[in-house]
C-alpha atoms as a PDB file:
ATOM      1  CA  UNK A   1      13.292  11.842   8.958  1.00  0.00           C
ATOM      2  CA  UNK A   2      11.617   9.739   6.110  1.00  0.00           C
ATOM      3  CA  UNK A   3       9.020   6.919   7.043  1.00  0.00           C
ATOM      4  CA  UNK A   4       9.111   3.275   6.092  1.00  0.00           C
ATOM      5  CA  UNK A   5       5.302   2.085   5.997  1.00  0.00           C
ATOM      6  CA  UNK A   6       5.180  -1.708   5.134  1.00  0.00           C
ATOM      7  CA  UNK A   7       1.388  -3.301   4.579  1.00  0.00           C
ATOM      8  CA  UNK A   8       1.364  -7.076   4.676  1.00  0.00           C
ATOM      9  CA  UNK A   9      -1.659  -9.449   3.711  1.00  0.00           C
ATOM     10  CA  UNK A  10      -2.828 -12.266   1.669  1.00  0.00           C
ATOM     11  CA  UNK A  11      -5.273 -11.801  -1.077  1.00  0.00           C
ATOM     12  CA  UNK A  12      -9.460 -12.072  -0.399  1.00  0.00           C
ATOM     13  CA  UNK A  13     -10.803 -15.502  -1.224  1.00  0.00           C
ATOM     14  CA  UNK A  14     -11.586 -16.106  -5.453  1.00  0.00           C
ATOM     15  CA  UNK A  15      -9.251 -12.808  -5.823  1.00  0.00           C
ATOM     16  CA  UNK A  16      -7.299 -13.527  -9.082  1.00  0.00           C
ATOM     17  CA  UNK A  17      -3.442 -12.934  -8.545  1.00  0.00           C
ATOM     18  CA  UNK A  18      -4.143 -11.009 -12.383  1.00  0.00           C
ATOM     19  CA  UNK A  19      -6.844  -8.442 -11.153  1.00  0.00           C
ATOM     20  CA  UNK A  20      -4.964  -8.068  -7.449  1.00  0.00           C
ATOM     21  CA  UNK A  21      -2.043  -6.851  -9.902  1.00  0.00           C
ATOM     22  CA  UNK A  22      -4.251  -4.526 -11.939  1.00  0.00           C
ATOM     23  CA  UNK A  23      -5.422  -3.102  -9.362  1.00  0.00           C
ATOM     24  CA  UNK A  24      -2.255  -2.045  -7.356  1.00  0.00           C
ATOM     25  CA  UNK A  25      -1.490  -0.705 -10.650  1.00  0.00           C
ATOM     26  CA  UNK A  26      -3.684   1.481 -10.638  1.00  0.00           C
ATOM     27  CA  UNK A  27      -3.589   2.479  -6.698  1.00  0.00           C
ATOM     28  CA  UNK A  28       0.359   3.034  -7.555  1.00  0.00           C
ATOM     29  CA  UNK A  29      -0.469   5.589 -10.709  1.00  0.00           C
ATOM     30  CA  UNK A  30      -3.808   7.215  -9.644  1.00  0.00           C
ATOM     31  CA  UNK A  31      -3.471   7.971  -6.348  1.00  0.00           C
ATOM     32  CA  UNK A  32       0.276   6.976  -4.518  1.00  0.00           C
ATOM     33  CA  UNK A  33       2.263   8.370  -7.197  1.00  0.00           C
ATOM     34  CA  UNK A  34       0.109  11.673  -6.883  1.00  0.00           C
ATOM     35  CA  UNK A  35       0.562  12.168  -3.062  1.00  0.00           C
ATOM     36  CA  UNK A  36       3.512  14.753  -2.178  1.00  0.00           C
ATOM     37  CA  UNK A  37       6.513  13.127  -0.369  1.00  0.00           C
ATOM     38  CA  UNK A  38       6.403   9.649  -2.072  1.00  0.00           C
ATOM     39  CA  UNK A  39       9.390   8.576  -2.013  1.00  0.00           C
ATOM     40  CA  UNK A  40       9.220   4.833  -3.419  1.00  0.00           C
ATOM     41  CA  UNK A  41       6.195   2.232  -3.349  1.00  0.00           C
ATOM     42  CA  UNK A  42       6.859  -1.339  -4.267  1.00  0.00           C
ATOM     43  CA  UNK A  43       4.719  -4.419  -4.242  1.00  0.00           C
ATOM     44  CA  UNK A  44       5.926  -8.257  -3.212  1.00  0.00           C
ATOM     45  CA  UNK A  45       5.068 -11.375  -3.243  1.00  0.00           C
ATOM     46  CA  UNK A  46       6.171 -14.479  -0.835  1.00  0.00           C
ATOM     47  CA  UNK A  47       6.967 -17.397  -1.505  1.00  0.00           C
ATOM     48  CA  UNK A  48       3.824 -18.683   1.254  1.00  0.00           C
ATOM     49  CA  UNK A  49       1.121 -16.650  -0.679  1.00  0.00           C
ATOM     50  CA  UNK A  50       1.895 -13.816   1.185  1.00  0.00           C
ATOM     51  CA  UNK A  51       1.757 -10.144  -0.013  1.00  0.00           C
ATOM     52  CA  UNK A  52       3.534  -6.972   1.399  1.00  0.00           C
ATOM     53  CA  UNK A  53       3.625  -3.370   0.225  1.00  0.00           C
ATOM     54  CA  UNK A  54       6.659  -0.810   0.855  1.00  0.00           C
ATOM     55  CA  UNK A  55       6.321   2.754   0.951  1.00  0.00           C
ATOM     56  CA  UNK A  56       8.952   5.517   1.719  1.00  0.00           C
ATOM     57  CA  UNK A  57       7.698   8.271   2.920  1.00  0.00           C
ATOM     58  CA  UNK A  58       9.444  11.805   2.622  1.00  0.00           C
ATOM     59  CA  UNK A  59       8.451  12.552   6.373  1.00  0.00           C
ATOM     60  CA  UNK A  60       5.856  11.116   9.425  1.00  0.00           C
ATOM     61  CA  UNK A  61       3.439  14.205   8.160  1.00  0.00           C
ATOM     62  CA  UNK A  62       3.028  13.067   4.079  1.00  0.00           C
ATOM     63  CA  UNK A  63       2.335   9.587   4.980  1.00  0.00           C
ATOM     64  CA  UNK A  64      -0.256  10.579   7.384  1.00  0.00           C
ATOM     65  CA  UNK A  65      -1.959  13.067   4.742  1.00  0.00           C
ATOM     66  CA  UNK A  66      -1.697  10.044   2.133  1.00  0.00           C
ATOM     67  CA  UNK A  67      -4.020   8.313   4.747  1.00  0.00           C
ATOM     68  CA  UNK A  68      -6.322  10.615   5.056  1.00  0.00           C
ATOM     69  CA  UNK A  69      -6.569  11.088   1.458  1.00  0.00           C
ATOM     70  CA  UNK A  70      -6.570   7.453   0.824  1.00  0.00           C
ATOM     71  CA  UNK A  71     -10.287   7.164   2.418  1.00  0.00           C
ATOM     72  CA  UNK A  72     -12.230   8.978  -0.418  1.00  0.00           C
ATOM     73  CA  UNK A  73     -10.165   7.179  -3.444  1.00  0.00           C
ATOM     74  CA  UNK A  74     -12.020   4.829  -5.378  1.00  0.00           C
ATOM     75  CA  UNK A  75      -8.540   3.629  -6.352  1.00  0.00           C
ATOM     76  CA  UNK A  76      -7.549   2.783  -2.675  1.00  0.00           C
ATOM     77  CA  UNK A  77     -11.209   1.065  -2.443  1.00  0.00           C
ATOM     78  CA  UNK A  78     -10.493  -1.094  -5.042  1.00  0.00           C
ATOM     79  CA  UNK A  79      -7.700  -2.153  -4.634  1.00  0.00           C
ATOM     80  CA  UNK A  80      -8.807  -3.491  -0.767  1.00  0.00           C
ATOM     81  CA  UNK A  81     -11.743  -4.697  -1.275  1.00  0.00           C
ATOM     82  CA  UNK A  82      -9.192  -7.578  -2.729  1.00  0.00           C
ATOM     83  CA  UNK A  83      -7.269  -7.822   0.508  1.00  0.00           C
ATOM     84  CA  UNK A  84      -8.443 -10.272   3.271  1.00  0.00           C
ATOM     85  CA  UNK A  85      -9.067  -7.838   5.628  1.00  0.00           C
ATOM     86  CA  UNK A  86      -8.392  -9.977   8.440  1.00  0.00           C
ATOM     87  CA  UNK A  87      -4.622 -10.640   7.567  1.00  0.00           C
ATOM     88  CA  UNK A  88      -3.837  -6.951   7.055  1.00  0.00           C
ATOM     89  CA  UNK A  89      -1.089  -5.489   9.127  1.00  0.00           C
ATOM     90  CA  UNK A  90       0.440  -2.063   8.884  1.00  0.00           C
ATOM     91  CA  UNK A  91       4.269  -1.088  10.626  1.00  0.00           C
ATOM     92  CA  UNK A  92       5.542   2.272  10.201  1.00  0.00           C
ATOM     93  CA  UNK A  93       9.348   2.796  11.032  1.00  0.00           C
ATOM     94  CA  UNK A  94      11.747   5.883  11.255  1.00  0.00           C
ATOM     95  CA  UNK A  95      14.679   6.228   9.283  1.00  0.00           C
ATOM     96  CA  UNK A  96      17.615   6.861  11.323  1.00  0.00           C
ATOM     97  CA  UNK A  97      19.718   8.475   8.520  1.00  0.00           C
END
């Protein structure tokens, strides 16, 4: 069964919406688009100034090796160190097809 893993947050205080987007370009290319069993990942952004990331996952097992991974990339780093850490939420769901 593939995994749905949805992020959602606002952006850190000063954070330019122009360097949050350069840098979840490059988290997408150097490091999500290189982990096996990506499926999809998309970024949004809502209407309230809200901000949530989609990921499909090939299985429950690729998304948890992405996380482990994700710790040592500078990519990942830099890309939250723009996040307000205290509005970050992450849901993972099972697809049922």
């Amino acid at each position: 069964m593939a995994v749905i893993e949805v992020l959602t947050f606002r952006l850190a205080s000063g954070t330019e919406e122009a360097e949050f987007l350069s840098a979840d370009k490059r988290v997408q290319t150097e490091f999500f688009y290189l982990q096996p069993g990506l499926v999809r990942r998309t970024t949004a952004r809502g209407d309230d100034g809200g901000w949530l990331v989609v990921c499909m996952w090939g299985s429950k097992e690729n998304a948890d090796a992405a996380g482990e991974l994700s710790r040592g990339s500078s990519a990942v780093e830099g890309f939250l160190c723009l996040i307000d850490a205290s509005t970050m939420a992450t849901r993972r769901y099972t697809t049922l097809d």
